[in-house]
PDB file of N, CA and C in Angstrom:
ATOM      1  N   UNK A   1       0.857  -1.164   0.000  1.00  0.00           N
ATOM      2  CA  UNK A   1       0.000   0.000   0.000  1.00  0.00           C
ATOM      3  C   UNK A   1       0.908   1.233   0.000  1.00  0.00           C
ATOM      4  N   UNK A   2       0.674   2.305  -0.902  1.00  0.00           N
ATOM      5  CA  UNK A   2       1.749   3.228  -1.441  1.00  0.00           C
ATOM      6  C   UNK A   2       1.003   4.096  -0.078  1.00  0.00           C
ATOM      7  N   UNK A   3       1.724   5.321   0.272  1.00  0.00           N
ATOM      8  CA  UNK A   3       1.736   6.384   1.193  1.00  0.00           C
ATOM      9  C   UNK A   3       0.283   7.539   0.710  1.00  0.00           C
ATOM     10  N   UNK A   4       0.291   7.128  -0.609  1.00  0.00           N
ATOM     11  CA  UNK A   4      -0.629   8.296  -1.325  1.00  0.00           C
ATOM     12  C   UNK A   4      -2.078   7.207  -1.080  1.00  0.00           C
ATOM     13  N   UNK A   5      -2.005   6.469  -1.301  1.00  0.00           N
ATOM     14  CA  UNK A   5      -3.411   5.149  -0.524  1.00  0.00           C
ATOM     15  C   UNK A   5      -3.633   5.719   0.689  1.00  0.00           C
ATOM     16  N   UNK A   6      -2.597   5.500   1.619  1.00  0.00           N
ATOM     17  CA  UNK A   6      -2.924   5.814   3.085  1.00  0.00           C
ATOM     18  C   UNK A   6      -3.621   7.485   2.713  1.00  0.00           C
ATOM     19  N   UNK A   7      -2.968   8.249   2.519  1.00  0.00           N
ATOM     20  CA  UNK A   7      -3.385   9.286   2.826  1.00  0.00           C
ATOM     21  C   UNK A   7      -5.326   9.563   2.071  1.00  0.00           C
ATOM     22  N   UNK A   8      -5.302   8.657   1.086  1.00  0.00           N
ATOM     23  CA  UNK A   8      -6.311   8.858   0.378  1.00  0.00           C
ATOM     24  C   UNK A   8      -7.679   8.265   1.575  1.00  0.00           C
ATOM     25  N   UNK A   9      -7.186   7.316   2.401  1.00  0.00           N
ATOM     26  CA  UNK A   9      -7.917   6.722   3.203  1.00  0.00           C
ATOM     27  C   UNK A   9      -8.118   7.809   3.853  1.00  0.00           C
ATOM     28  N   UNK A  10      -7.583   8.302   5.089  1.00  0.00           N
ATOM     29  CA  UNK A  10      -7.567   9.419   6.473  1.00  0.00           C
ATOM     30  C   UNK A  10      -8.163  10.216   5.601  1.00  0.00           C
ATOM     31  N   UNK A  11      -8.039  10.938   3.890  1.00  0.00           N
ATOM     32  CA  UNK A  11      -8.798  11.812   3.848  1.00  0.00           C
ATOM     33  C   UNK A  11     -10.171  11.999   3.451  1.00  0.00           C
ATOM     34  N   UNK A  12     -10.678  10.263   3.548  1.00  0.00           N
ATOM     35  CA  UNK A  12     -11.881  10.205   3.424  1.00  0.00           C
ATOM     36  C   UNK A  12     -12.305   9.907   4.602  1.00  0.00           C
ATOM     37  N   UNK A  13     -11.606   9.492   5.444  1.00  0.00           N
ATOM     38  CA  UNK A  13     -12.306   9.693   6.839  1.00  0.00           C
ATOM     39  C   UNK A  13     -13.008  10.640   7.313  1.00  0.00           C
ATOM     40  N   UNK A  14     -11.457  11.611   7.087  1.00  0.00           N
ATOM     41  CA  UNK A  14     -11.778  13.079   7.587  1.00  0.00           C
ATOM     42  C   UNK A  14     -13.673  13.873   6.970  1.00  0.00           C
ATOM     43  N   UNK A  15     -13.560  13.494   5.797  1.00  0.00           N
ATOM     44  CA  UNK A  15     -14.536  14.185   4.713  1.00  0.00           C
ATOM     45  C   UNK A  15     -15.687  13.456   5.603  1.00  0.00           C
ATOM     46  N   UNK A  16     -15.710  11.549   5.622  1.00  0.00           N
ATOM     47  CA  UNK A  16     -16.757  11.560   6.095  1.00  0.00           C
ATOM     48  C   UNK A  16     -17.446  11.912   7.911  1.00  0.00           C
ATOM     49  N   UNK A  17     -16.545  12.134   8.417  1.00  0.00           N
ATOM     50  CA  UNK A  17     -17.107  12.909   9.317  1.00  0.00           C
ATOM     51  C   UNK A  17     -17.602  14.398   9.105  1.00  0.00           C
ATOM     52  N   UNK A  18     -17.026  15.188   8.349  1.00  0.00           N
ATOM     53  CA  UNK A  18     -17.811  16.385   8.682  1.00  0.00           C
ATOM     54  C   UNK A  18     -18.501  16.395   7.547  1.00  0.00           C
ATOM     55  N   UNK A  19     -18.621  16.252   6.167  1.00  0.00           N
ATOM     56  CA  UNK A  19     -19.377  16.421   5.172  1.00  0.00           C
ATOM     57  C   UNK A  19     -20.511  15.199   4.944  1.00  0.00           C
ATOM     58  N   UNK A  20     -19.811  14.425   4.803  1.00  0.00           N
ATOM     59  CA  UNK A  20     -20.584  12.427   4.438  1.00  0.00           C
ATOM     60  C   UNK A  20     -19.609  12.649   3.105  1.00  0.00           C
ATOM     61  N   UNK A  21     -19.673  11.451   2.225  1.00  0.00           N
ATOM     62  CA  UNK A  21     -19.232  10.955   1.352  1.00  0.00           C
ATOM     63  C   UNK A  21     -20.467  10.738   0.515  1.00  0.00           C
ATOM     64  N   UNK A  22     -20.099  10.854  -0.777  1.00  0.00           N
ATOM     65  CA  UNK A  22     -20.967  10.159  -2.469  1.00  0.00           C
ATOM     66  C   UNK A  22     -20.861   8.643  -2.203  1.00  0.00           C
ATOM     67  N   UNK A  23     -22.030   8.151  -2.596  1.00  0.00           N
ATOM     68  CA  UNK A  23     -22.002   6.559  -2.857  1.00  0.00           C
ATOM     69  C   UNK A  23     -20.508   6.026  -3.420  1.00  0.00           C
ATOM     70  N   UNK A  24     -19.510   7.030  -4.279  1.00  0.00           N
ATOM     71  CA  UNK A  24     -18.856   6.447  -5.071  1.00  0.00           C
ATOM     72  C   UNK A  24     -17.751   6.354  -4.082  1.00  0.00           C
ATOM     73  N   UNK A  25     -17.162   7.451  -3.088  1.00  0.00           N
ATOM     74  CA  UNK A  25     -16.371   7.559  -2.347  1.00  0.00           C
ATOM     75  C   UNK A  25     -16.602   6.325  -1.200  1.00  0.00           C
ATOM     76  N   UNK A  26     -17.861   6.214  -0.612  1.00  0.00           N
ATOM     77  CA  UNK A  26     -18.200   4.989  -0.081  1.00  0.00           C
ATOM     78  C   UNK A  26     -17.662   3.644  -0.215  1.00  0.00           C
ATOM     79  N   UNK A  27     -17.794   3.352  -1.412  1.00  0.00           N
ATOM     80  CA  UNK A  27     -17.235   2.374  -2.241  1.00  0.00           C
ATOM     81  C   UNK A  27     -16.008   2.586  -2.185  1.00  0.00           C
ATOM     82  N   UNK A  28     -15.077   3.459  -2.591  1.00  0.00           N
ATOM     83  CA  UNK A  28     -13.661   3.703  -2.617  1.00  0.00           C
ATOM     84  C   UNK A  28     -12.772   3.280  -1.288  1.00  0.00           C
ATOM     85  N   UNK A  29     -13.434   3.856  -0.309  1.00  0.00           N
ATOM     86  CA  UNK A  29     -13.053   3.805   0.743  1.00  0.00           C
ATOM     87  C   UNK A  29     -13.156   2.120   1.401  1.00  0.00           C
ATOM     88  N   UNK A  30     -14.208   1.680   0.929  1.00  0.00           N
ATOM     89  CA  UNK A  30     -14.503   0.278   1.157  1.00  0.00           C
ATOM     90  C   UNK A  30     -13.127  -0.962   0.501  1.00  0.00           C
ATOM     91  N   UNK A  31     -12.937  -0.239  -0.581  1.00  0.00           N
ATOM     92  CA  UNK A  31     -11.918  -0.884  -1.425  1.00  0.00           C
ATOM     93  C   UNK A  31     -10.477  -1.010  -0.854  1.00  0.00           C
ATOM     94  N   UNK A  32     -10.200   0.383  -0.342  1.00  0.00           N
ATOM     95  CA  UNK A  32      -8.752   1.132   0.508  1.00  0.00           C
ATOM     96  C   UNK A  32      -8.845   0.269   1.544  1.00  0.00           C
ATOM     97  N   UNK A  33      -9.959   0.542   2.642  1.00  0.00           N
ATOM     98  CA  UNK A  33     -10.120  -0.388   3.643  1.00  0.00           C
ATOM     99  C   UNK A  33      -9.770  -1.910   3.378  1.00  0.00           C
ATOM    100  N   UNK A  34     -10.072  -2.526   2.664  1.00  0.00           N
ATOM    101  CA  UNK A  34      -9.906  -3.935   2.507  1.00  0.00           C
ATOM    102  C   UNK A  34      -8.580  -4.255   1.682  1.00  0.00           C
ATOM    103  N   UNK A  35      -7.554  -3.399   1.291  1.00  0.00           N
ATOM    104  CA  UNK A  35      -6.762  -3.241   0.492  1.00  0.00           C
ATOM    105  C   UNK A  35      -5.574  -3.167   1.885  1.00  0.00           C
ATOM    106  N   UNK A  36      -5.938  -2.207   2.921  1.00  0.00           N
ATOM    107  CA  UNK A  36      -5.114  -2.157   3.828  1.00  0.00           C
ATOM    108  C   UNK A  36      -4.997  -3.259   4.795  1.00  0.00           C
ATOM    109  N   UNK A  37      -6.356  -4.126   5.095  1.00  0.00           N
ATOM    110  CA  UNK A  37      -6.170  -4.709   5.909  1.00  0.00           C
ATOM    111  C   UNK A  37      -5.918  -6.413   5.333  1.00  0.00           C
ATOM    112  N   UNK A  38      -5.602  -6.203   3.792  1.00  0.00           N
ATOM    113  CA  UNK A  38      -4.583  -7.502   3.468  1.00  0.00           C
ATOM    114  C   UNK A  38      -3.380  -7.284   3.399  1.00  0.00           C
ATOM    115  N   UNK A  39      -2.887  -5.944   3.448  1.00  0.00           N
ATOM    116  CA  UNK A  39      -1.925  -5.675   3.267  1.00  0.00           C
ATOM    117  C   UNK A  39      -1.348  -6.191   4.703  1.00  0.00           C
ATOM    118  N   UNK A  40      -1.462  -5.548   5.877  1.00  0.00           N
ATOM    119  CA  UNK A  40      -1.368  -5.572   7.172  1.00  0.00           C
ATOM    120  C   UNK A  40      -1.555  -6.812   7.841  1.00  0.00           C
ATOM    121  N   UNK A  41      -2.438  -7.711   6.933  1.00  0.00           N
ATOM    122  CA  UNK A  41      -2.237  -9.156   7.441  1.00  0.00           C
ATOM    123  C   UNK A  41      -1.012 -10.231   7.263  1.00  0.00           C
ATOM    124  N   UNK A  42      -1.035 -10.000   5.497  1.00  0.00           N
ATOM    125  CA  UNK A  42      -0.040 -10.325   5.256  1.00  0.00           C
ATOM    126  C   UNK A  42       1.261 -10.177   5.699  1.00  0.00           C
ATOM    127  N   UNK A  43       1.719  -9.006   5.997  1.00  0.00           N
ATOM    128  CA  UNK A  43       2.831  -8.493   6.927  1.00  0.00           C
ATOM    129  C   UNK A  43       3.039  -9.166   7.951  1.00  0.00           C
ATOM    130  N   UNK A  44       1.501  -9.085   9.226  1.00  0.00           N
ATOM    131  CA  UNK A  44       1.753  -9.617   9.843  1.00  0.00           C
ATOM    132  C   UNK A  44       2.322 -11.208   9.990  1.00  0.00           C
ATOM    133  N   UNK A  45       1.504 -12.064   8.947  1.00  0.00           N
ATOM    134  CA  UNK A  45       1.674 -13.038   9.023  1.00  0.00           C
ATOM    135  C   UNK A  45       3.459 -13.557   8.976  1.00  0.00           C
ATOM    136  N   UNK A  46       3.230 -12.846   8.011  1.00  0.00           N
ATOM    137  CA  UNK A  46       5.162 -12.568   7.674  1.00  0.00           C
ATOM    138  C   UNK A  46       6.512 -12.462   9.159  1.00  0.00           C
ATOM    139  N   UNK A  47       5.684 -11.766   9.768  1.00  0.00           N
ATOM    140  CA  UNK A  47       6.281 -11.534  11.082  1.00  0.00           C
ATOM    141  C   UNK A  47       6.553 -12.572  11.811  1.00  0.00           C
ATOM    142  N   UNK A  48       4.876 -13.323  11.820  1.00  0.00           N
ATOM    143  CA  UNK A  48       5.326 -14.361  12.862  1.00  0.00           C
ATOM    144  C   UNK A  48       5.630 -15.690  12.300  1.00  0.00           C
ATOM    145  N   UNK A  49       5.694 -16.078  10.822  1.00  0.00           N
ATOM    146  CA  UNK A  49       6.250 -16.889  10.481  1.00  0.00           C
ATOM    147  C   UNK A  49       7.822 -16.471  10.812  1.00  0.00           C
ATOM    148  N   UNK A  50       8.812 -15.594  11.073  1.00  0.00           N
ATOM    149  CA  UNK A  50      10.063 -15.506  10.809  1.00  0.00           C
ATOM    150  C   UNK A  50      10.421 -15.422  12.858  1.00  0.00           C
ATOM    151  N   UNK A  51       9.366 -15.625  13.730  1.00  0.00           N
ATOM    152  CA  UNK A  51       9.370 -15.620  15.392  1.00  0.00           C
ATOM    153  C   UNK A  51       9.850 -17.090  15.741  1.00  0.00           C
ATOM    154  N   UNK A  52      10.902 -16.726  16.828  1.00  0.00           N
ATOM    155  CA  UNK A  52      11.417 -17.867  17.251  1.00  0.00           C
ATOM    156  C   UNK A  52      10.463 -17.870  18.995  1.00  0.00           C
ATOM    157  N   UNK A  53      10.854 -19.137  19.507  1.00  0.00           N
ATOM    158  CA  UNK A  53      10.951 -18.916  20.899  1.00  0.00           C
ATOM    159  C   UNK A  53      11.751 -19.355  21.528  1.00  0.00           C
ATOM    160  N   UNK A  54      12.838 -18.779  22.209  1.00  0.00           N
ATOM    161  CA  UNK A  54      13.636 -18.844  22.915  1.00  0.00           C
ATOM    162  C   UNK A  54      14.009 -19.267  24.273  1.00  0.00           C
ATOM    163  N   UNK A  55      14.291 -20.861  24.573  1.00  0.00           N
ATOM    164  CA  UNK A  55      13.895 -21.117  25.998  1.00  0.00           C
ATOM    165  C   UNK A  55      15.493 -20.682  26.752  1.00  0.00           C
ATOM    166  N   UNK A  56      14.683 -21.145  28.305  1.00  0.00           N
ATOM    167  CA  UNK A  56      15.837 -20.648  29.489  1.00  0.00           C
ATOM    168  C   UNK A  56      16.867 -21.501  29.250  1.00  0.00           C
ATOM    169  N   UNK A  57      16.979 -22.682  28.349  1.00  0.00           N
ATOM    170  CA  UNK A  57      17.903 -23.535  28.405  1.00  0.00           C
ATOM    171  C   UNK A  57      18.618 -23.135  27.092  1.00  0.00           C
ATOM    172  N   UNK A  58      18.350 -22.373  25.986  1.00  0.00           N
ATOM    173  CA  UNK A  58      18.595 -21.728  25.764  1.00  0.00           C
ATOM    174  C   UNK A  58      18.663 -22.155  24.145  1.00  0.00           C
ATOM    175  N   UNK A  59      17.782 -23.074  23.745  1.00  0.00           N
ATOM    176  CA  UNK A  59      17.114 -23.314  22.758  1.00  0.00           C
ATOM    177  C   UNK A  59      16.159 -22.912  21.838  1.00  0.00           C
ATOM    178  N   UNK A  60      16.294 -22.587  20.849  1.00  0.00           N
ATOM    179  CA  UNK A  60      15.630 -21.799  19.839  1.00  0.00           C
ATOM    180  C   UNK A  60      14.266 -22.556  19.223  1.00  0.00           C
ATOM    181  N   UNK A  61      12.952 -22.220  18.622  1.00  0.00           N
ATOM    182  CA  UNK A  61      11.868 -23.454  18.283  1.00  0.00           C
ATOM    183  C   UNK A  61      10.814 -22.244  17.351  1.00  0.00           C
ATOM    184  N   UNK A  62      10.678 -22.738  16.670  1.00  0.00           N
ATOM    185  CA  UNK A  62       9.759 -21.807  15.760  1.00  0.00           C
ATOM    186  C   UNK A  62       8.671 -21.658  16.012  1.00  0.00           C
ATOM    187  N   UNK A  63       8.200 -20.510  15.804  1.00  0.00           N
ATOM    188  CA  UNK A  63       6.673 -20.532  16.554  1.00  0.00           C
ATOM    189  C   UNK A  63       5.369 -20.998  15.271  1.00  0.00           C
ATOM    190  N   UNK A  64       5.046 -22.013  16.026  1.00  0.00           N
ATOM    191  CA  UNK A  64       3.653 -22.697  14.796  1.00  0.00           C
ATOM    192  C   UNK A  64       2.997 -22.190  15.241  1.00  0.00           C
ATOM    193  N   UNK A  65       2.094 -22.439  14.421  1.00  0.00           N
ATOM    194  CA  UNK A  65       0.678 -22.068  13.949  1.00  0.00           C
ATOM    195  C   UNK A  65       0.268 -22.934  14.962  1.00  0.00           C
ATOM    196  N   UNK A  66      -1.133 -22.028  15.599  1.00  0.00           N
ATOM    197  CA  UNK A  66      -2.384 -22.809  16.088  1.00  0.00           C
ATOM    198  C   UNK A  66      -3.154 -23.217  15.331  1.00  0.00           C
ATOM    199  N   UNK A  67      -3.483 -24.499  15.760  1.00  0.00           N
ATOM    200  CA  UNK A  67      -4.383 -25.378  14.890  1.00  0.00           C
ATOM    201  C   UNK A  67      -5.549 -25.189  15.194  1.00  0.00           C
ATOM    202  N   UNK A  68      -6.947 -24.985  14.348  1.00  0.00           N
ATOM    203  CA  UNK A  68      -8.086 -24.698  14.815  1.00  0.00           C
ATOM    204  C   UNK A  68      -8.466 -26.177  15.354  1.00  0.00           C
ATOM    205  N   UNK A  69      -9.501 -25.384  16.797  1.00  0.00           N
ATOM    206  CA  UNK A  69     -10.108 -26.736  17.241  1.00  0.00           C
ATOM    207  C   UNK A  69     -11.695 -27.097  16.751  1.00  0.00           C
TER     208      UNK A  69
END
């Protein structure tokens, strides 16, 4: 997500609090929104695939995935 996205987001925030937004901006914003928060997942995920855990004995172990129950 480029810097000019982000900003395009906050400045439809901004708009829709004090003005409202056009159906079309609605939509836009819907798009940004869901654009950011794959972005931000992905990342994250990224993160904790590359997390160790580190015991007192002083052994290193990768951190898995929880398995759904």
């Amino acid at each position: 997500m480029t810097k000019e996205q982000v900003a395009r987001i906050n400045e439809l925030a901004r708009k829709k609090k004090t003005v409202g937004l056009t159906a079309d901006e609605v939509q836009e914003q819907a798009q940004l929104r869901a654009q950011y928060l794959s972005d931000f997942r992905e990342g994250f995920r990224q993160q904790l695939e590359n997390t160790y855990i580190q015991y007192a004995d002083g052994h290193k172990e990768k951190l898995n995935q929880k398995k759904p129950q």
